[in-house]
N, C-alpha and C. Protein backbone atom coordinates (compact mmCIF):
# COMPACT_ATOMS: atom_id res chain seq x y z
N UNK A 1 29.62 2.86 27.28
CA UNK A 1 30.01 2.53 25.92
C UNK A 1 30.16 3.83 25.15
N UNK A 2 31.28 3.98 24.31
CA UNK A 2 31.51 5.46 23.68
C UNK A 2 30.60 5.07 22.61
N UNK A 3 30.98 6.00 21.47
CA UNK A 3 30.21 6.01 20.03
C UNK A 3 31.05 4.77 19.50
N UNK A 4 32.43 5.09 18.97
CA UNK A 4 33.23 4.11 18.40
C UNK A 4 33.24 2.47 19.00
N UNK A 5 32.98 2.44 20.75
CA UNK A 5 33.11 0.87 20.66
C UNK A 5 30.89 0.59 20.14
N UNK A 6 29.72 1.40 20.05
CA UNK A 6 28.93 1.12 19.23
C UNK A 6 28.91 1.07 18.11
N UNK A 7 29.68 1.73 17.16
CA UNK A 7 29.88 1.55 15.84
C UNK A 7 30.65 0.06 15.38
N UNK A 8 31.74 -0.30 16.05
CA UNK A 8 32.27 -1.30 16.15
C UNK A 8 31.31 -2.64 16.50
N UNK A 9 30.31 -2.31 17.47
CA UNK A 9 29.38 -3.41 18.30
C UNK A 9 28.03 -3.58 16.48
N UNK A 10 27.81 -2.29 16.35
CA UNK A 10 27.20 -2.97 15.03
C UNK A 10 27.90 -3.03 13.98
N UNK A 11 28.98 -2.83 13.43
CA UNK A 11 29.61 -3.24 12.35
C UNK A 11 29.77 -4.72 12.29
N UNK A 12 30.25 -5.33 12.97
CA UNK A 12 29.86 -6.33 13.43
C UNK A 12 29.31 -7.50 13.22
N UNK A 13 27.87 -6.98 13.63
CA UNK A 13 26.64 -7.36 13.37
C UNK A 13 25.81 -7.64 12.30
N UNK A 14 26.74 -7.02 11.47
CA UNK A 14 25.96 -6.49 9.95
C UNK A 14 26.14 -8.10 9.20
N UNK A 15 25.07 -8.10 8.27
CA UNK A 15 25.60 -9.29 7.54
C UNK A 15 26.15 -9.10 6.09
N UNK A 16 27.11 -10.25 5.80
CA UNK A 16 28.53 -9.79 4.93
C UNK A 16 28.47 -9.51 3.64
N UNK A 17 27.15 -9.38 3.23
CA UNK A 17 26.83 -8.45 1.71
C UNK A 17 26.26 -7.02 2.55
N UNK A 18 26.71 -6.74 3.41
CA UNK A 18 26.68 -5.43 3.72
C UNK A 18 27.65 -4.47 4.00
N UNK A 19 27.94 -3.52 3.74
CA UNK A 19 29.23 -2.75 4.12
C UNK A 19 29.43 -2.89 5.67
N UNK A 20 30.78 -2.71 5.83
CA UNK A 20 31.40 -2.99 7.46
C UNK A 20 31.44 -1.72 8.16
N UNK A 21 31.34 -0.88 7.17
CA UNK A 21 32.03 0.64 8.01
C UNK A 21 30.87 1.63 7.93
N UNK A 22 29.87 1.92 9.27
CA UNK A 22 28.99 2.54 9.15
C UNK A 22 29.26 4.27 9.73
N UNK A 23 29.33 5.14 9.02
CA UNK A 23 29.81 6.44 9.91
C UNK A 23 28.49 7.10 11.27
N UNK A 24 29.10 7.49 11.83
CA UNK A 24 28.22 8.45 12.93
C UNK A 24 26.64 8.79 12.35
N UNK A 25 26.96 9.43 11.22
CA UNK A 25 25.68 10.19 10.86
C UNK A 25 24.12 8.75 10.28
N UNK A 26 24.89 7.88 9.74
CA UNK A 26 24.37 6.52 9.40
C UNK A 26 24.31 6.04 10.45
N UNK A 27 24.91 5.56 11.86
CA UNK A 27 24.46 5.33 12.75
C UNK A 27 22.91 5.79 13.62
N UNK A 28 23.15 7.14 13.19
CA UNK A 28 22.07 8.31 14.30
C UNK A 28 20.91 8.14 12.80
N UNK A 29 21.18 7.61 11.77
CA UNK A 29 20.11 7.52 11.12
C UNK A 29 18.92 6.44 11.31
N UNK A 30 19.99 5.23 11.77
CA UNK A 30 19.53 4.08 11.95
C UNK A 30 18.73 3.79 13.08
N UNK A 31 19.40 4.43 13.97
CA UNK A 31 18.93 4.05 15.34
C UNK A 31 17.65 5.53 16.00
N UNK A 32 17.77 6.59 14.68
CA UNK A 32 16.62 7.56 15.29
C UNK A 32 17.07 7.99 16.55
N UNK A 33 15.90 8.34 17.15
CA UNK A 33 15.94 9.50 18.90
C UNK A 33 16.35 8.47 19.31
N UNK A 34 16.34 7.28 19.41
CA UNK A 34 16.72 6.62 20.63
C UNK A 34 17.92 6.92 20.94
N UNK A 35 19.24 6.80 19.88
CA UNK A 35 20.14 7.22 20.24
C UNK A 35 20.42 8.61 20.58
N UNK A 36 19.86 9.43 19.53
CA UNK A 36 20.07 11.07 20.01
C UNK A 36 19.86 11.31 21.43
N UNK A 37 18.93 10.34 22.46
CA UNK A 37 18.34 10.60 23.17
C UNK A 37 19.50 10.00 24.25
N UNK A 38 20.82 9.38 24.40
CA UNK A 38 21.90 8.97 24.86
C UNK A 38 23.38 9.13 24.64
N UNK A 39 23.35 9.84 23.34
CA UNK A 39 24.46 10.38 22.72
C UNK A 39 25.01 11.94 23.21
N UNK A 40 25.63 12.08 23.81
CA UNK A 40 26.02 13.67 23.67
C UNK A 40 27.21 14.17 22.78
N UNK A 41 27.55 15.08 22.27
CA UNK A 41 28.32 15.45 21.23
C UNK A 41 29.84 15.57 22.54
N UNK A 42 29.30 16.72 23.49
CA UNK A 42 30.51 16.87 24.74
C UNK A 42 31.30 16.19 25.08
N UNK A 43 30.69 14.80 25.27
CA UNK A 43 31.49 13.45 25.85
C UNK A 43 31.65 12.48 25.51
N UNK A 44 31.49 12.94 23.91
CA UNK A 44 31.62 11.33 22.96
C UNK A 44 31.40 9.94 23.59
N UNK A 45 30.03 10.17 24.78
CA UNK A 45 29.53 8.92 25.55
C UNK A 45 28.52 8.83 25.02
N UNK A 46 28.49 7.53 25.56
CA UNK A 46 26.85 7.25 25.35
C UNK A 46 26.35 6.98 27.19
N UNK A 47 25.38 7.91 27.38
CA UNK A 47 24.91 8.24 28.55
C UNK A 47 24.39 7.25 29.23
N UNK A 48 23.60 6.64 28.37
CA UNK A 48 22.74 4.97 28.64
C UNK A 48 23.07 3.85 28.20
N UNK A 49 22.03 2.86 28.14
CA UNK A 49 22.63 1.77 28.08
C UNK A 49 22.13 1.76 26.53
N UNK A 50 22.34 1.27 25.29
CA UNK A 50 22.04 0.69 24.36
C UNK A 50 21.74 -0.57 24.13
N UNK A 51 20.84 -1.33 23.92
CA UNK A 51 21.11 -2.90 23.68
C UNK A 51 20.44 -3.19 22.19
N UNK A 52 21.24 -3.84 21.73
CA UNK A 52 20.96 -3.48 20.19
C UNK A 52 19.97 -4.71 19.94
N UNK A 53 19.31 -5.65 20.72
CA UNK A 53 18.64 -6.34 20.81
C UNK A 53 17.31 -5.91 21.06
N UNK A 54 17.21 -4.42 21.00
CA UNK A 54 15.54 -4.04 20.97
C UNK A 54 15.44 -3.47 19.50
N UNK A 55 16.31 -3.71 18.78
CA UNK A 55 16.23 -3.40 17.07
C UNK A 55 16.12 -4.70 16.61
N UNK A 56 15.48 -4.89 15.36
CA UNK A 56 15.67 -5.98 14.05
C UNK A 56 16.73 -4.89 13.17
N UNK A 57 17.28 -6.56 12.60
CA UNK A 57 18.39 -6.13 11.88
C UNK A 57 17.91 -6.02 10.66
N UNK A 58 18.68 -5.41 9.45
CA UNK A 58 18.60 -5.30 8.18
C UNK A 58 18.11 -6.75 7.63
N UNK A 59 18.44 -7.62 7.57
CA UNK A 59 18.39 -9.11 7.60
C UNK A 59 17.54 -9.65 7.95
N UNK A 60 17.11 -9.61 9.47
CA UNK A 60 15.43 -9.85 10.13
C UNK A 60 14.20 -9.10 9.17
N UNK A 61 14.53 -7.84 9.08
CA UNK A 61 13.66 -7.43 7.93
C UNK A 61 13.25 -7.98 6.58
N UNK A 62 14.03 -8.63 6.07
CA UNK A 62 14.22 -8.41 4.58
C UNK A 62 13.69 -10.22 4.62
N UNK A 63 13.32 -10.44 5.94
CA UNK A 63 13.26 -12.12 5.71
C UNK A 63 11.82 -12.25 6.35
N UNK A 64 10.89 -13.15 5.54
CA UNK A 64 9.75 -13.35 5.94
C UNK A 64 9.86 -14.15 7.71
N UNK A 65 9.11 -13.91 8.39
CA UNK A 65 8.46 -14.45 9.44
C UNK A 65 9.68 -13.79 11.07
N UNK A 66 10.73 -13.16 10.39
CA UNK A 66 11.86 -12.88 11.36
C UNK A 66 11.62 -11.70 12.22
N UNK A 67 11.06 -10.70 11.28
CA UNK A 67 10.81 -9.16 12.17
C UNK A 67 9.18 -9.02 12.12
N UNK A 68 8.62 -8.16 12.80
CA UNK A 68 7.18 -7.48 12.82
C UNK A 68 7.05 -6.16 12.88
N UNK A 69 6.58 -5.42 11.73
CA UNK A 69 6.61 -4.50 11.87
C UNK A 69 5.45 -4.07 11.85
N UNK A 70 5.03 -2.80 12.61
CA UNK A 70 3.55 -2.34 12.55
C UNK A 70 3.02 -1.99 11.21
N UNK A 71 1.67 -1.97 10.70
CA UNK A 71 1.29 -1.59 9.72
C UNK A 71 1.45 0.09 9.77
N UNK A 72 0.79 0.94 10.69
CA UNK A 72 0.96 2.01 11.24
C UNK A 72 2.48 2.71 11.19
N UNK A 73 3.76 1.99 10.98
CA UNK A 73 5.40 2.39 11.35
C UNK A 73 5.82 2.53 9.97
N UNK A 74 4.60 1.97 8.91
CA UNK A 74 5.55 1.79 7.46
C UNK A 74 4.96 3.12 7.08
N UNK A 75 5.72 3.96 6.44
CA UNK A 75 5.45 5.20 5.43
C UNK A 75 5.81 4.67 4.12
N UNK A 76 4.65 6.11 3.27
CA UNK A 76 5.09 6.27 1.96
C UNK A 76 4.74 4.87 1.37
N UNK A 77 2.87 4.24 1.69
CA UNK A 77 2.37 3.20 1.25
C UNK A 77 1.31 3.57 0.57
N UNK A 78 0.41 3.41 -0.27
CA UNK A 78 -0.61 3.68 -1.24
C UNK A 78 -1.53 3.27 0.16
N UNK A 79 -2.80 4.30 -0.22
CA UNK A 79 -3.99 3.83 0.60
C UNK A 79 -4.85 2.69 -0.35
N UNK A 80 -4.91 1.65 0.57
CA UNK A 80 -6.00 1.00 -0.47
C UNK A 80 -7.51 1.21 -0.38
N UNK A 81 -8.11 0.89 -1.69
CA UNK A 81 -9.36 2.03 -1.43
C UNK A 81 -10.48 0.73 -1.31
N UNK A 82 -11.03 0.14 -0.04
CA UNK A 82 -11.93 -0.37 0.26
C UNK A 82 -11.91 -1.67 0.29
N UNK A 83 -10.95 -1.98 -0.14
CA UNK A 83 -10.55 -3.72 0.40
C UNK A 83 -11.79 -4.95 -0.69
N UNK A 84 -11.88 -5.49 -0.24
CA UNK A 84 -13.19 -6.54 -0.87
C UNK A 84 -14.11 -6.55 -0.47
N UNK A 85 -15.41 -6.18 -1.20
CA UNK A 85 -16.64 -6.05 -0.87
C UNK A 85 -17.71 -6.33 -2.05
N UNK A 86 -18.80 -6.71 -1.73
CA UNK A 86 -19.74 -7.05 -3.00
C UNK A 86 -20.66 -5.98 -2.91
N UNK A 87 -21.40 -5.62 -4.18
CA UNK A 87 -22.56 -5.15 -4.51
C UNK A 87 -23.59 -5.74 -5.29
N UNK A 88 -24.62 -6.58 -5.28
CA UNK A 88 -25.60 -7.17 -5.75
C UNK A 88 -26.38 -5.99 -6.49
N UNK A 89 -26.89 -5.68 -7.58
CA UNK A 89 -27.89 -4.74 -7.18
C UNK A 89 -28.71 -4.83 -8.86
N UNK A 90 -30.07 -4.59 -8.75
CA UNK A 90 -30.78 -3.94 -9.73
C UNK A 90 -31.40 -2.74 -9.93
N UNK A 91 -30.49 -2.17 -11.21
CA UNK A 91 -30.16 -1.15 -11.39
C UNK A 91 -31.77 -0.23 -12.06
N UNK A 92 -32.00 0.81 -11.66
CA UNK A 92 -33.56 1.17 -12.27
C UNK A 92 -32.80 2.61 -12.98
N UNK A 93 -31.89 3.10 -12.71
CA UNK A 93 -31.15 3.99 -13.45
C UNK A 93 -29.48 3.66 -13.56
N UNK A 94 -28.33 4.63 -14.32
CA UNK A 94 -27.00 4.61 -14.01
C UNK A 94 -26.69 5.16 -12.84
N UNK A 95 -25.25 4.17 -12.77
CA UNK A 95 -24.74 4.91 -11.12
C UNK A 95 -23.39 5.52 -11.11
N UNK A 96 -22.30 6.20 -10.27
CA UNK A 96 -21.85 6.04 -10.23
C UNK A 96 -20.94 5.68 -9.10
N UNK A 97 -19.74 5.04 -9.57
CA UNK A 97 -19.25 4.41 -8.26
C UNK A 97 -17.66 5.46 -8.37
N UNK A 98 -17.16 4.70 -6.67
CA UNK A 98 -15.72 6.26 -6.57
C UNK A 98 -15.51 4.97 -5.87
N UNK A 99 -14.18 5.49 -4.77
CA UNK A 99 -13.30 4.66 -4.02
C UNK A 99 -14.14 4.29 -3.05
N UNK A 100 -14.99 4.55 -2.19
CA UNK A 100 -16.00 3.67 -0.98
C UNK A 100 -17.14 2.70 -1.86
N UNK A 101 -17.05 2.37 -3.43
CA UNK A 101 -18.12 1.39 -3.83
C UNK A 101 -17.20 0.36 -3.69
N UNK A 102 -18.04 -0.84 -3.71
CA UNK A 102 -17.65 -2.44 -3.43
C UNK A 102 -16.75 -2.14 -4.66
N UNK A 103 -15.62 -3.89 -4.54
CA UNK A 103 -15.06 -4.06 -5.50
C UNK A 103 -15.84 -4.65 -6.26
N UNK A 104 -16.49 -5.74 -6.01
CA UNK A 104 -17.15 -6.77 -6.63
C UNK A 104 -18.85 -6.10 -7.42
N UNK A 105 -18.50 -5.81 -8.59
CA UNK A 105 -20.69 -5.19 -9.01
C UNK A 105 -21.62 -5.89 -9.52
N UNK A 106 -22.19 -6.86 -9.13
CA UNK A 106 -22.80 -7.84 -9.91
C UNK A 106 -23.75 -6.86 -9.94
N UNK A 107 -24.44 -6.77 -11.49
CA UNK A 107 -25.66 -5.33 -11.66
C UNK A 107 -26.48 -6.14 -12.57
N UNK A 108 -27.59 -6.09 -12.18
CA UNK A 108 -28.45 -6.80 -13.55
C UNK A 108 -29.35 -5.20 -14.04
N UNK A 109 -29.13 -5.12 -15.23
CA UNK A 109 -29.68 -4.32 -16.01
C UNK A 109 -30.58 -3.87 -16.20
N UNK A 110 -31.74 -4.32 -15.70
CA UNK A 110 -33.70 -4.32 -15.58
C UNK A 110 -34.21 -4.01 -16.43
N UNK A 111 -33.67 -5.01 -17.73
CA UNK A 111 -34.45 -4.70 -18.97
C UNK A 111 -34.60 -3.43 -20.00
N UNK A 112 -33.27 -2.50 -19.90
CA UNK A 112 -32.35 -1.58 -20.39
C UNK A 112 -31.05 -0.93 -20.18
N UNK A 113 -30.30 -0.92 -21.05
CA UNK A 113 -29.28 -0.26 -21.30
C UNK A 113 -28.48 0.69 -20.01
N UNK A 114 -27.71 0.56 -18.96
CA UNK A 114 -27.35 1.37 -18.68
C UNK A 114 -25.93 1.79 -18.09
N UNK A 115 -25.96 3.34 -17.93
CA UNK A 115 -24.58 3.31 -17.92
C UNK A 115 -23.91 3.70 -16.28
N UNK A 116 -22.58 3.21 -16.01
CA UNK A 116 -21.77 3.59 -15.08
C UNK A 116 -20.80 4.22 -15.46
N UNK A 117 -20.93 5.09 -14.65
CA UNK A 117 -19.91 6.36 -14.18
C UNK A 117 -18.58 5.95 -13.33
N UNK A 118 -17.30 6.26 -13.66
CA UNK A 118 -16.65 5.46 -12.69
C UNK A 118 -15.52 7.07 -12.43
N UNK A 119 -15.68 7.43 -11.23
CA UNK A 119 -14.87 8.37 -10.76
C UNK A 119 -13.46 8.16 -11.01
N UNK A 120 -12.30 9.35 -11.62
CA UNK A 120 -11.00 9.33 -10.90
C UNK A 120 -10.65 9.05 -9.62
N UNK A 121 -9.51 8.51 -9.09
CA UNK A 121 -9.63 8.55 -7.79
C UNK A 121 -8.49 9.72 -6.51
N UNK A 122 -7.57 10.16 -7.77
CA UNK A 122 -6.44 10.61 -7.06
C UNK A 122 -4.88 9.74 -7.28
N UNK A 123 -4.19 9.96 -7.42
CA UNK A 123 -2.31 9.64 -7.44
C UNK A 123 -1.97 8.84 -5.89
N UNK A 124 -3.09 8.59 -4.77
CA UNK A 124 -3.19 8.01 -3.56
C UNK A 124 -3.90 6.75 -3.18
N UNK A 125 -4.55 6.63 -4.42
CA UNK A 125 -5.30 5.79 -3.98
C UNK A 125 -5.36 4.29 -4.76
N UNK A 126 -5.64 3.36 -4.58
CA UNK A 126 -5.71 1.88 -5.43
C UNK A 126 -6.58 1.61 -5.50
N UNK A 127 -7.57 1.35 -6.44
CA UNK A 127 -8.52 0.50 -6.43
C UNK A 127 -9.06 -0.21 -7.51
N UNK A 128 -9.65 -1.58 -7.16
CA UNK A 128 -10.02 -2.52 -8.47
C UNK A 128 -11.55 -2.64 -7.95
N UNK A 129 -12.16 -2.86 -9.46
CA UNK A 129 -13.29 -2.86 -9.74
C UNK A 129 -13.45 -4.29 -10.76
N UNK A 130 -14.60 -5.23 -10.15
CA UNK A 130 -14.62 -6.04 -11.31
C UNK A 130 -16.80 -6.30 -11.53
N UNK A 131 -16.58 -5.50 -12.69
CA UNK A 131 -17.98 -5.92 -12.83
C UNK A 131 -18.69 -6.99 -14.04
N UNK A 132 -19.63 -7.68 -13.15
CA UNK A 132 -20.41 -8.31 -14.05
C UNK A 132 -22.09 -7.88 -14.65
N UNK A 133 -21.88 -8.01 -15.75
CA UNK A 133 -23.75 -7.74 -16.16
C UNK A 133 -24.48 -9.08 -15.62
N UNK A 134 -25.56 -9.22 -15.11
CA UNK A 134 -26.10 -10.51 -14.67
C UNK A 134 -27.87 -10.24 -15.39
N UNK A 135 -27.39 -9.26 -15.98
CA UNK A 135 -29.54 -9.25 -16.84
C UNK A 135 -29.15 -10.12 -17.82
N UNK A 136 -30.08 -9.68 -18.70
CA UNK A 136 -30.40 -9.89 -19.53
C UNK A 136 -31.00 -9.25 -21.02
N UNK A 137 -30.28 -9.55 -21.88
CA UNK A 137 -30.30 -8.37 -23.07
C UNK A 137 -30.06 -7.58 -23.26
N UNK A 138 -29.58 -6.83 -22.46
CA UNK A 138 -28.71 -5.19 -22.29
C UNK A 138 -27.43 -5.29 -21.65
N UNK A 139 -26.79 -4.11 -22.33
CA UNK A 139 -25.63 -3.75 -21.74
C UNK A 139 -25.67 -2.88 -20.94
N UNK A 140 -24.35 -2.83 -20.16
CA UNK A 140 -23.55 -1.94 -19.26
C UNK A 140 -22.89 -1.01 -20.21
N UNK A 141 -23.16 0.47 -20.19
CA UNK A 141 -21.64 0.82 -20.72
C UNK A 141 -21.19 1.49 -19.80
N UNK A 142 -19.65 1.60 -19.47
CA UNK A 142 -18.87 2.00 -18.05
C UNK A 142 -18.12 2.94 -18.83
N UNK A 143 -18.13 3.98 -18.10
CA UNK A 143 -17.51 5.45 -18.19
C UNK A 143 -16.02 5.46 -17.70
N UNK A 144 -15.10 4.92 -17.93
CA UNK A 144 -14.25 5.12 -16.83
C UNK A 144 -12.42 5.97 -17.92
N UNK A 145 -11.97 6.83 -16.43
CA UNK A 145 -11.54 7.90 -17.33
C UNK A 145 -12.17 8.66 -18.75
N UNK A 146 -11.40 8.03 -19.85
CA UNK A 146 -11.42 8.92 -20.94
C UNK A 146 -11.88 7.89 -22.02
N UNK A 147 -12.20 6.59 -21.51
CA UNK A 147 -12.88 5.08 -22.19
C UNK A 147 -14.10 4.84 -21.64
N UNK A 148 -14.63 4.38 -22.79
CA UNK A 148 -15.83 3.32 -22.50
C UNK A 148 -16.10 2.10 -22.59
N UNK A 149 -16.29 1.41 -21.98
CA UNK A 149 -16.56 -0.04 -22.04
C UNK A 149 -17.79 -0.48 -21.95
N UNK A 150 -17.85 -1.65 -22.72
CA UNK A 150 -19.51 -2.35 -22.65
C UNK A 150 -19.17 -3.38 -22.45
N UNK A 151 -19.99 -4.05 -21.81
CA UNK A 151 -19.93 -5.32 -21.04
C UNK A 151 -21.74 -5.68 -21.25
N UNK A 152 -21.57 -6.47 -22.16
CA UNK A 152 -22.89 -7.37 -22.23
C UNK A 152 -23.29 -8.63 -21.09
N UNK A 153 -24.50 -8.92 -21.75
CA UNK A 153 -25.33 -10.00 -20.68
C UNK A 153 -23.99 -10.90 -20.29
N UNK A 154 -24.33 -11.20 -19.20
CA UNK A 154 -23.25 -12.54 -18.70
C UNK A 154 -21.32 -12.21 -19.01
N UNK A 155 -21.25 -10.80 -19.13
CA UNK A 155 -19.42 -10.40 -19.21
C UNK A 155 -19.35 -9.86 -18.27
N UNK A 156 -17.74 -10.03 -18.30
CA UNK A 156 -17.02 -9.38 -16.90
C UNK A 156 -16.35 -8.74 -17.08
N UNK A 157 -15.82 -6.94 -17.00
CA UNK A 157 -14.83 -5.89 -17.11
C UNK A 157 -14.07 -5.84 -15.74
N UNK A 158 -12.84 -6.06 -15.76
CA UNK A 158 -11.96 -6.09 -14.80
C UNK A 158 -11.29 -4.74 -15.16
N UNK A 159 -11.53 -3.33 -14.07
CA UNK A 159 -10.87 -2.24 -13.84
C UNK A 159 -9.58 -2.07 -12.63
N UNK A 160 -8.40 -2.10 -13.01
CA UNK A 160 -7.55 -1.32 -12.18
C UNK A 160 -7.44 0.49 -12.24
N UNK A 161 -7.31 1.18 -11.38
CA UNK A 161 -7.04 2.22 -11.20
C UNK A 161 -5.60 2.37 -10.89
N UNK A 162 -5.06 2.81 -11.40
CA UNK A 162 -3.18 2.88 -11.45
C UNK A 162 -2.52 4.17 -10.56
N UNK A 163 -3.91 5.50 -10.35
CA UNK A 163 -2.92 6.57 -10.00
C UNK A 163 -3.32 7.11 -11.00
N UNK A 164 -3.29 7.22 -12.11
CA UNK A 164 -3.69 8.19 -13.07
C UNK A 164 -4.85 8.06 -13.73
N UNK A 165 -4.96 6.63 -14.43
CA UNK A 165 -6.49 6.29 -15.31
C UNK A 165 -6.36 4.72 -15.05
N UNK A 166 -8.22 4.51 -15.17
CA UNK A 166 -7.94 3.32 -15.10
C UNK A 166 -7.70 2.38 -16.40
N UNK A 167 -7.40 1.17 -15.71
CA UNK A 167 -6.59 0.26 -16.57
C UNK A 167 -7.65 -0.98 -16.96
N UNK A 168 -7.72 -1.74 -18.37
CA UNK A 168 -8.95 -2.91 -18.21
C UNK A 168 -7.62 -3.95 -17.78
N UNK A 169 -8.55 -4.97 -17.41
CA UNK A 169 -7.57 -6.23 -16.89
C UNK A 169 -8.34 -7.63 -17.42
């Protein structure tokens, strides 16, 4: 198979809110080493076999349940910072928490006032924080960025971290 009857074999293929006419360089984009790795410039052949049936199409992609792609193959994704996790805890001083503390802080207060510290995290990272006070008679006050928040007996402060500062929710 030359280049032109593959360009032709996926033009093709394409579906019809897509352009028909894909050039060489958009080809070798699409298809990566595999093709570089069968293409020679010398003999405008293709050395091997191609079967365009070990690709998903533009289309298979873009449609739930059609393609699989590795989690590992996707670039240029935010790290998420620790997934869902709880923290129960009674607090005998302030703490602070960063991207490896639980999302979830249920903190009971132990009969004073205290405060959390809540780290920046970086332009890489995501993370939500939702805390509750569970004492009694005292507050929380939460440090986070360049705000403070208080969260009394029995309230809940819902923190996003955006990349720059965090956000209440």
């Amino acid at each position: 198979m030359n280049r032109q009857q593959l360009l032709n074999l996926v033009n093709n293929n394409l579906p019809d809110n897509i352009s028909r006419r894909i050039s060489p360089y958009k080809l070798r984009e699409i298809f990566g080493n595999y093709l570089n790795a069968y293409y020679s410039k010398e003999d405008d052949q293709l050395s091997g076999v191609v079967d365009l049936n070990d690709f998903f199409t533009k289309l298979q992609l873009l449609t739930a349940g059609q393609a699989q792609v590795h989690w590992n193959n996707i670039t240029n994704v935010p790290a998420l910072g620790g997934g869902i996790t709880i923290n129960r805890e009674t607090l005998s001083a302030g703490i602070t928490l960063d991207d490896t503390s639980a999302t979830y802080q249920f903190l009971d207060t132990n009969g004073a006032n205290r405060t959390i510290d809540i780290n920046d995290l970086g332009s890489t990272i995501y993370k939500i924080f939702v805390i509750k006070n569970i004492g009694t008679g005292n507050y929380l006050r939460v440090n986070a960025s360049s705000n403070s928040f208080y969260v009394n007996e029995n309230e809940i402060l819902g923190l996003v971290w955006d990349g720059i500062e965090w956000q209440e929710v």
